[in-house]
Protein backbone atom coordinates (compact mmCIF):
# COMPACT_ATOMS: atom_id res chain seq x y z
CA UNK A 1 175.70 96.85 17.04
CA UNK A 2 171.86 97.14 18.41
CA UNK A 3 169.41 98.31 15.40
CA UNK A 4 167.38 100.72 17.28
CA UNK A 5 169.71 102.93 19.86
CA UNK A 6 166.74 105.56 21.64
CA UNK A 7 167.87 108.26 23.89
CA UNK A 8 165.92 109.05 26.67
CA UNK A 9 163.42 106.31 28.49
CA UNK A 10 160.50 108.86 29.25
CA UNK A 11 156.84 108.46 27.21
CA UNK A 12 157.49 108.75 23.75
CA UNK A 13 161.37 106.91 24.08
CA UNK A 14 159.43 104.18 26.36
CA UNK A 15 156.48 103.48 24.26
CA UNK A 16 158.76 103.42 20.61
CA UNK A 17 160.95 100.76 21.85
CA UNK A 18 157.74 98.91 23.19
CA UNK A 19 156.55 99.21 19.98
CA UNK A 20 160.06 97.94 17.99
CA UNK A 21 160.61 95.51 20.58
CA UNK A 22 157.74 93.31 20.40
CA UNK A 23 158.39 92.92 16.87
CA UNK A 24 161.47 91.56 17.54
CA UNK A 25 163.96 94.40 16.98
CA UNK A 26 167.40 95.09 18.91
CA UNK A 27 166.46 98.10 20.80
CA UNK A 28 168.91 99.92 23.11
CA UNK A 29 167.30 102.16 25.34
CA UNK A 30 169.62 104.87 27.40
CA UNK A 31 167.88 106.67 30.04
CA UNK A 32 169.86 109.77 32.00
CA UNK A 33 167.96 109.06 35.44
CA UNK A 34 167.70 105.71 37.59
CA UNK A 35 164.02 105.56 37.76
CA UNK A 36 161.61 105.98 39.88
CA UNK A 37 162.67 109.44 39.30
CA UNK A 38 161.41 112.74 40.72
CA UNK A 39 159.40 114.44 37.75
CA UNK A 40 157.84 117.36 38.14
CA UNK A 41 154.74 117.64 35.31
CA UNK A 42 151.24 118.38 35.95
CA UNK A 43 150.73 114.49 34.78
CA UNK A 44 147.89 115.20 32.87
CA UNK A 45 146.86 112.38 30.80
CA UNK A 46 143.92 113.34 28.18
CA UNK A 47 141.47 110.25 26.61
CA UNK A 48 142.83 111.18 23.41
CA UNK A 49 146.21 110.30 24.42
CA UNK A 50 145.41 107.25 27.09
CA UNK A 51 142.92 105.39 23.44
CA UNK A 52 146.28 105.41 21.45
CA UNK A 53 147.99 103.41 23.46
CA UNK A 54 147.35 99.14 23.22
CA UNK A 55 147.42 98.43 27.06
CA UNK A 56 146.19 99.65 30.05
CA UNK A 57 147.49 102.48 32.34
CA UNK A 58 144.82 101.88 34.66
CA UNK A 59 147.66 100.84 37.11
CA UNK A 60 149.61 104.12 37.21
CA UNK A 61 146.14 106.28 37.15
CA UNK A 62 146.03 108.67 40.42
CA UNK A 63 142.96 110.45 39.70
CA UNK A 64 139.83 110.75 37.29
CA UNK A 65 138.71 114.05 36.35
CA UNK A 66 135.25 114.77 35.64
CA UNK A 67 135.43 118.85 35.99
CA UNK A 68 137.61 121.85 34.73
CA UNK A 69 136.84 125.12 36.70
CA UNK A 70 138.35 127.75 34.73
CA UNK A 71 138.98 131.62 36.35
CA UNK A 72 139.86 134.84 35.57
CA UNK A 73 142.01 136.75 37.89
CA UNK A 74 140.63 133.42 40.70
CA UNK A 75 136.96 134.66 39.79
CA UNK A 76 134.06 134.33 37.66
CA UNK A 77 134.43 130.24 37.16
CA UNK A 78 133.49 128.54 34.23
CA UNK A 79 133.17 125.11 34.43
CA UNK A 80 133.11 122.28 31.84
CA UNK A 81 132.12 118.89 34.02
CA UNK A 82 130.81 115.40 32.23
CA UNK A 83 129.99 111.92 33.58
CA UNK A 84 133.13 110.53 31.67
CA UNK A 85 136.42 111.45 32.59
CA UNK A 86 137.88 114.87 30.84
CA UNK A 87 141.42 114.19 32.30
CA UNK A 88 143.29 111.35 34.14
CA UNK A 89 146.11 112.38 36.07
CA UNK A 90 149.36 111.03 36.77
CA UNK A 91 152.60 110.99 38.74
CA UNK A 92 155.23 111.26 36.19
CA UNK A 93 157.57 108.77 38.11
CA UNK A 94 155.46 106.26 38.04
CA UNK A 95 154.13 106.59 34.45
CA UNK A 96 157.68 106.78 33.19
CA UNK A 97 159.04 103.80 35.11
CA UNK A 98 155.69 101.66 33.76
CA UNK A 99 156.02 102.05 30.42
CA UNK A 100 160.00 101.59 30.29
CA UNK A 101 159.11 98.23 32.41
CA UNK A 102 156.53 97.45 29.46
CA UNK A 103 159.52 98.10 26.50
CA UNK A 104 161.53 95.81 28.97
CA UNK A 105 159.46 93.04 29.21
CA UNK A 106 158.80 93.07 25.23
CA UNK A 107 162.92 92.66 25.19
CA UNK A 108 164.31 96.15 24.47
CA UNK A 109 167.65 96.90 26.43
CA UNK A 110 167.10 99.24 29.03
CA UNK A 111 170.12 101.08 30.26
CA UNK A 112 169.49 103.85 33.30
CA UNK A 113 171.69 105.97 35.22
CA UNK A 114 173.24 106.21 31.26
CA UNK A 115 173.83 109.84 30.33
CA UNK A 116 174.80 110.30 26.66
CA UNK A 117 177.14 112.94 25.96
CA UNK A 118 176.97 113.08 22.48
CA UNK A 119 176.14 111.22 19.00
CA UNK A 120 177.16 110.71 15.33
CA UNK A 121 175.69 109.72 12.08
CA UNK A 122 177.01 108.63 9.08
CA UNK A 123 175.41 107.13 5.91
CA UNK A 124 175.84 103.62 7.30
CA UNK A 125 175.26 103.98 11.54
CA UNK A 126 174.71 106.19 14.03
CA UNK A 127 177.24 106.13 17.58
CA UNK A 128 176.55 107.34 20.84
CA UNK A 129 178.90 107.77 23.55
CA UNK A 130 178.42 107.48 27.58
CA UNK A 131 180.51 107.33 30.71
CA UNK A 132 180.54 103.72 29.83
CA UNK A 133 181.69 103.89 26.61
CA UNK A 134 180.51 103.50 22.72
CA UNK A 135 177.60 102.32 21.53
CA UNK A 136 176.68 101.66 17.73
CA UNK A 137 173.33 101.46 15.67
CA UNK A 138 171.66 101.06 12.53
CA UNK A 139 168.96 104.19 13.61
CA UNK A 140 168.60 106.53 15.86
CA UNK A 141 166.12 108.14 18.03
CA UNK A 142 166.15 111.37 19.97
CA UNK A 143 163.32 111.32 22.87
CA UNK A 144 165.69 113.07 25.36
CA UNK A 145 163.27 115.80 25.78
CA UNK A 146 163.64 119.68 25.46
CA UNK A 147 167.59 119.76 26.01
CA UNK A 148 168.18 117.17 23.47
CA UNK A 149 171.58 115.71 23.08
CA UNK A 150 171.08 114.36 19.59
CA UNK A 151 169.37 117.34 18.36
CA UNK A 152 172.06 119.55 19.41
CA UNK A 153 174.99 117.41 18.59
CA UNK A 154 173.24 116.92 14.82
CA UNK A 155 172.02 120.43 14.25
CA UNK A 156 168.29 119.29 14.71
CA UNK A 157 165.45 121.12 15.52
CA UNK A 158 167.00 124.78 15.84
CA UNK A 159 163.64 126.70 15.30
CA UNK A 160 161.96 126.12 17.98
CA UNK A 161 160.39 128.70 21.01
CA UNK A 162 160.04 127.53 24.53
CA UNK A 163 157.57 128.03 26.85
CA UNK A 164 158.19 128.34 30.79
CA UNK A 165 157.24 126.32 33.29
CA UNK A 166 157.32 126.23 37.18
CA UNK A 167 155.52 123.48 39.58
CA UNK A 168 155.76 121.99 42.67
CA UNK A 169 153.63 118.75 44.50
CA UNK A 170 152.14 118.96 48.24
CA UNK A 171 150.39 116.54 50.20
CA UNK A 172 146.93 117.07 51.40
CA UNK A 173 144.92 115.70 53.88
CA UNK A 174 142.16 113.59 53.47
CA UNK A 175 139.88 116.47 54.47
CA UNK A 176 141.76 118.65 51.43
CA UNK A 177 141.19 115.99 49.11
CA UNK A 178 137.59 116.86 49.06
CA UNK A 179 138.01 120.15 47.70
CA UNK A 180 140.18 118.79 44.94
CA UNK A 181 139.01 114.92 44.40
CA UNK A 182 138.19 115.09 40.13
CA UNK A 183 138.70 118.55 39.25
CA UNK A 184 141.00 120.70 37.58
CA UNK A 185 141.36 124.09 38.53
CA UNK A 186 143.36 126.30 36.00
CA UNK A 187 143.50 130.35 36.53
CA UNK A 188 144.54 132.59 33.32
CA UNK A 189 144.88 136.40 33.35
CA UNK A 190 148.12 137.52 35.65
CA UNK A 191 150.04 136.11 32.93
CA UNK A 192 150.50 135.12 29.10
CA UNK A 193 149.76 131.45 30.69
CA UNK A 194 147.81 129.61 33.22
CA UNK A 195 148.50 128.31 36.32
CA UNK A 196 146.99 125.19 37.84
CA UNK A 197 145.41 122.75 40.14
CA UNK A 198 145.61 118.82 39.52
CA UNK A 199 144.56 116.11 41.58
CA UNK A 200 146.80 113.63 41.80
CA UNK A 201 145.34 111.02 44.90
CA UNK A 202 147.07 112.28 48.34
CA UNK A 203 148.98 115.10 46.84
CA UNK A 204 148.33 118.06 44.49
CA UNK A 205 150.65 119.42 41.56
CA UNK A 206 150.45 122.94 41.39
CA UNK A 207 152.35 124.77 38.80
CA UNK A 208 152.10 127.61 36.14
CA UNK A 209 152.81 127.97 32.24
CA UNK A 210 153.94 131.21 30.60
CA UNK A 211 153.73 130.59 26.76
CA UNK A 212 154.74 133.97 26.02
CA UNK A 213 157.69 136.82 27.73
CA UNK A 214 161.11 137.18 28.71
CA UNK A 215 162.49 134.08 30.50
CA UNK A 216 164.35 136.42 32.90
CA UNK A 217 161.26 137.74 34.29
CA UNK A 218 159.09 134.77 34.16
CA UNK A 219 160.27 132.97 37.32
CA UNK A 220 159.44 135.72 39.35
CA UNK A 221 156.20 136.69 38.17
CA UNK A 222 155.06 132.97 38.44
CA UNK A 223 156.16 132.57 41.88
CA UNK A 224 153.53 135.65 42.35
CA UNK A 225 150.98 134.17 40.69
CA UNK A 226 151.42 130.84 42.51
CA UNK A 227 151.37 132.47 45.62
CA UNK A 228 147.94 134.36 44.20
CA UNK A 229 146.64 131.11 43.44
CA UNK A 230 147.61 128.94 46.57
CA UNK A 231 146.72 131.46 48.88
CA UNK A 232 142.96 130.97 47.81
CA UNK A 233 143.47 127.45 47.88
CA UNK A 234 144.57 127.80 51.89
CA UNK A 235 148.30 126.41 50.98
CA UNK A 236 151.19 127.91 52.67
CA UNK A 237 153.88 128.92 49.49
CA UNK A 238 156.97 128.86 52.08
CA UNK A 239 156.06 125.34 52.45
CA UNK A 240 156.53 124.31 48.47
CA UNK A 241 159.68 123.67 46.60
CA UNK A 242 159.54 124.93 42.66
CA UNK A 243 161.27 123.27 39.84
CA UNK A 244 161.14 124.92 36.37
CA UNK A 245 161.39 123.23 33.14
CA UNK A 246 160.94 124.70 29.34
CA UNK A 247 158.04 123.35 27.33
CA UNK A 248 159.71 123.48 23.50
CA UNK A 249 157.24 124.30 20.80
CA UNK A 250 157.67 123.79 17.23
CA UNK A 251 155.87 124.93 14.09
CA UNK A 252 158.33 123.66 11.48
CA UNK A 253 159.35 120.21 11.21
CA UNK A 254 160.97 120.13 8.51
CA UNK A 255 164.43 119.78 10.56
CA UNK A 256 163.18 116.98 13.03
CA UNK A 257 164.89 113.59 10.81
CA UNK A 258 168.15 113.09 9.02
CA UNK A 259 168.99 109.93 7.19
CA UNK A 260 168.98 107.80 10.64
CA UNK A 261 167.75 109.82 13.17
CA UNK A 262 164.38 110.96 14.03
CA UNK A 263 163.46 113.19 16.74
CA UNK A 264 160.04 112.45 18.92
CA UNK A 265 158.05 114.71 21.66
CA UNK A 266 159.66 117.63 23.40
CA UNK A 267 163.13 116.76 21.46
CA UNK A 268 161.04 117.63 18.63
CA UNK A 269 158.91 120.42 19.65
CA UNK A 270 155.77 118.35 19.51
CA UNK A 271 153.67 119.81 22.67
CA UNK A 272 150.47 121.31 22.20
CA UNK A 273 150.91 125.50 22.03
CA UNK A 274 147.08 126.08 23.72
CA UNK A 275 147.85 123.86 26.43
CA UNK A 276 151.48 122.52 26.99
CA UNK A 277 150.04 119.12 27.01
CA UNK A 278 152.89 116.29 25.64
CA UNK A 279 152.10 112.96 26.26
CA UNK A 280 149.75 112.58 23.57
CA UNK A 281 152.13 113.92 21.01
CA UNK A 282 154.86 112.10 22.62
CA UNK A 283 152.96 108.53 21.92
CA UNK A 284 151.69 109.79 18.93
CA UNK A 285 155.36 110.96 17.55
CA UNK A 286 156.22 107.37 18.57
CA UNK A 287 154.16 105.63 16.49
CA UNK A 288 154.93 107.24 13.74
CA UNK A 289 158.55 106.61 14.36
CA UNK A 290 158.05 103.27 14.42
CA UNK A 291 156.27 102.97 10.92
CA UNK A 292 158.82 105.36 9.67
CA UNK A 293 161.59 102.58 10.54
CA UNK A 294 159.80 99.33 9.63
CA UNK A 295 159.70 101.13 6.16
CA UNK A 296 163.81 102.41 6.42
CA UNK A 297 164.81 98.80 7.34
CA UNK A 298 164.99 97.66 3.97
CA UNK A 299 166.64 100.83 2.51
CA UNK A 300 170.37 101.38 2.32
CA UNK A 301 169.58 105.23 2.23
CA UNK A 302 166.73 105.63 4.06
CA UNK A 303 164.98 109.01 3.40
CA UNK A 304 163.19 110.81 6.95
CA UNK A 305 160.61 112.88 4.72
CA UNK A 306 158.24 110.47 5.36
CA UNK A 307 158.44 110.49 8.67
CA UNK A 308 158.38 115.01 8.55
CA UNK A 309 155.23 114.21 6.50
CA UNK A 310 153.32 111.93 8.55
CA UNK A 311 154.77 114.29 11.47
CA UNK A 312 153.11 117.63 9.34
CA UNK A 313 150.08 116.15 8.87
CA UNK A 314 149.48 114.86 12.32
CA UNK A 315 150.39 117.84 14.41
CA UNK A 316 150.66 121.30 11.90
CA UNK A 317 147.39 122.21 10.96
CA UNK A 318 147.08 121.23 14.63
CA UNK A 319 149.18 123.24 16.37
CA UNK A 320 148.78 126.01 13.65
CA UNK A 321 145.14 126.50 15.18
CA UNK A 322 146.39 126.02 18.55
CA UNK A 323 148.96 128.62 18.61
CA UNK A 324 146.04 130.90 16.92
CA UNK A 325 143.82 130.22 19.71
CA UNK A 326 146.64 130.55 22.33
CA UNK A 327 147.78 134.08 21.08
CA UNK A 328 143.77 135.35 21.49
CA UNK A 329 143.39 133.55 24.96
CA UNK A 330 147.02 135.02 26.42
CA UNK A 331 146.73 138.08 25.17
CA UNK A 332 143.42 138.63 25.55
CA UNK A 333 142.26 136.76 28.69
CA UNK A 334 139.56 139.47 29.98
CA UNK A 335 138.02 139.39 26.93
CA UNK A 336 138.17 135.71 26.00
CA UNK A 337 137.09 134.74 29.88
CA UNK A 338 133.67 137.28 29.42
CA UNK A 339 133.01 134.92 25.85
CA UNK A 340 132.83 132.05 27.36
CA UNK A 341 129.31 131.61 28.61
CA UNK A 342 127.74 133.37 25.56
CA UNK A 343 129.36 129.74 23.63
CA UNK A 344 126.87 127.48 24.37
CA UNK A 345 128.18 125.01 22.36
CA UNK A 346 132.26 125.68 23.75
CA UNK A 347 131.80 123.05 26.63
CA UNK A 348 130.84 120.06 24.41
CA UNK A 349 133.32 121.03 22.00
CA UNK A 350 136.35 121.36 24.43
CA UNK A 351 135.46 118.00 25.86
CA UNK A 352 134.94 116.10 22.50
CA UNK A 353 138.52 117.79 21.68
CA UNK A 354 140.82 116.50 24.67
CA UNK A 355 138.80 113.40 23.70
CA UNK A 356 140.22 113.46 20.34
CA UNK A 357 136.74 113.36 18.84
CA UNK A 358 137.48 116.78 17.16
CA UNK A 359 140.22 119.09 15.96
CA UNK A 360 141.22 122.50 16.65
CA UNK A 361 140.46 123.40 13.39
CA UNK A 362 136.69 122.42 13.96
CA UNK A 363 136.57 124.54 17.50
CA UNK A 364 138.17 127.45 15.77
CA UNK A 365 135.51 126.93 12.79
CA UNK A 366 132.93 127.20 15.03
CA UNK A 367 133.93 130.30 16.52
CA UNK A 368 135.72 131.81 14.10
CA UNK A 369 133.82 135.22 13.75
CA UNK A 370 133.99 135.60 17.26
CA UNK A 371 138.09 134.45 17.98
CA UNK A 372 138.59 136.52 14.15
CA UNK A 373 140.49 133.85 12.62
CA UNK A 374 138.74 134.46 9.36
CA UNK A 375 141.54 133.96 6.65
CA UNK A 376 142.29 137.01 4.41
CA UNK A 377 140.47 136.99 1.84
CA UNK A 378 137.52 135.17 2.65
């Protein structure tokens, strides 16, 4: 019996049994792919996210981005550009395969190519089951993203909405690269999402997020859109593959822990609502994991509200404000887009945000006559 069995070997899995397994716990990690891995993810890596973690990912870093050119309808740019980086970009094979080398090398048990099918949980362990067999635990953790296997075999998590996602990567020349080298394009407008640009070294990850509709009409109207977007980019579409993948997003976590099992990232909903962004809340979920079961260790009944506190406070103000903000801008993208360069102030703001020098609840406070998030009654 291993004391810490995680499913799923991606950021926030990776970087928990890092954590767990320099301190000398048994930590059994099983990841459903043999990495490197096809991924496909924007790979957008903010400061706020890259200063949490204690070592470098200078090593897995494709690109440094010093501008974000956002459009309305592919016109009227606004652009928010600094002389330190905004955004780092990454390719998601890579990144993943890094970090689960890093939990490695601090002596957790990495098993790949290791689909679990499902898992149990009693008052005294938790089980898992594979093609290879059982596995028992003291604790476990669910970091196997937005289909979750332990949150669906424990009844976890059942609130949640997902948002949409399509994306595919193309190569570009060296001439392309000019037009792309550190900056982030993202277009809004077409639908209740973006769609986007990223520079990722010799290739490109193009892709589009609908945070609001009907999932049966979604993949077509994004394929539109992407074919909108790449078309005044000078791609070809016929030459691009498209993968789709659902971004979950959670404003309740009060159903995210049981006794022995905590859930972390996209198994618990974590990803920002404005954005779609998860890697910070994936490393950041992580953490808190980890504190959550230095403290259980010692308990015979270990009780998860702590963790669905630290959890609240971290991420539900938050995402509260964020899923504010995101209603206005989706629903109102003409509007919102024609704001922007009356807020003089937005541009510092929005980049002392991703740098996690703010909160959403300070951008929304500065702007919230004009975005009319005044609460009732004040």
């Amino acid at each position: 019996m291993t004391e810490v069995i995680v499913v799923g070997g991606g950021p926030a899995g990776a970087y928990l049994s890092y954590l767990l397994a320099r301190e000398g716990w048994e930590v059994t990690v099983f990841e459903k792919r043999k990495l490197p891995s096809d991924k496909l993810c924007g790979g957008g890596l903010t400061p706020k996210a890259m200063k949490i973690i204690d070592f470098s990912l200078e090593s897995v870093i494709e690109e440094k981005v010093y501008e974000l050119e956002f459009t309305h309808d592919f016109s009227r740019p606004f652009v928010i550009s600094d002389s330190k980086p905004l955004v780092y970009t990454a390719r998601r094979e890579k990144l993943d395969s890094f970090l689960l080398q890093k939990a490695s090398e601090a002596g957790a048990r990495v098993i790949e190519d290791s689909r679990v099918q499902k898992v149990e949980e009693n008052e005294k362990e938790v089980k898992v089951w594979t093609k290879t067999g059982e596995y028992g635990g003291k604790f476990l953790v669910g970091a196997d993203g937005p289909f979750s296997v332990v949150a669906r075999s424990l009844g976890l998590n059942k609130g949640r909405e997902n948002a949409l996602t399509i994306a595919c990567r193309y190569q570009i020349s060296p001439e392309e690269r000019k037009d792309f080298k550190g900056k982030i394009k993202v277009d809004y407008g077409q639908v209740p999402g973006y769609a986007w640009i990223f520079p990722r070294g010799e290739e490109i990850s193009v892709g589009a997020g609908e945070f609001k509709g009907k999932t049966g009409e979604i993949k077509e109207k994004l394929h539109k859109l992407l074919q909108n977007f790449m078309d005044s980019e000078g791609i070809n579409p016929a030459e691009l593959r498209f993968r789709g993948w659902p971004i979950p997003i959670n404003s309740d976590f009060r159903n995210i822990a049981s006794q022995r099992t905590v859930l972390l990232g996209d198994a618990a909903g974590l990803a920002d609502p404005l954005t779609g962004e998860g890697l910070y809340s994936a490393f950041k979920s992580a953490i808190l994991a980890s504190s959550f079961l230095y403290e259980a260790k010692a308990k015979a009944f270990p009780d998860p509200g702590r963790f669905i506190q630290e959890v609240e406070k971290e991420f539900g103000a938050q995402n509260t404000f964020s899923q504010r903000l995101s209603a206005l801008v989706y629903n109102l993208p003409g509007v919102i887009h024609r704001m922007l360069p009356g807020l003089e102030n937005l541009k510092n703001d929005f980049a002392r945000l991703i740098r996690g020098e703010s909160s959403y609840q300070e951008l929304s406070g500065l702007y919230r006559e004009v975005f009319q998030l005044r609460p009732k009654g004040n």
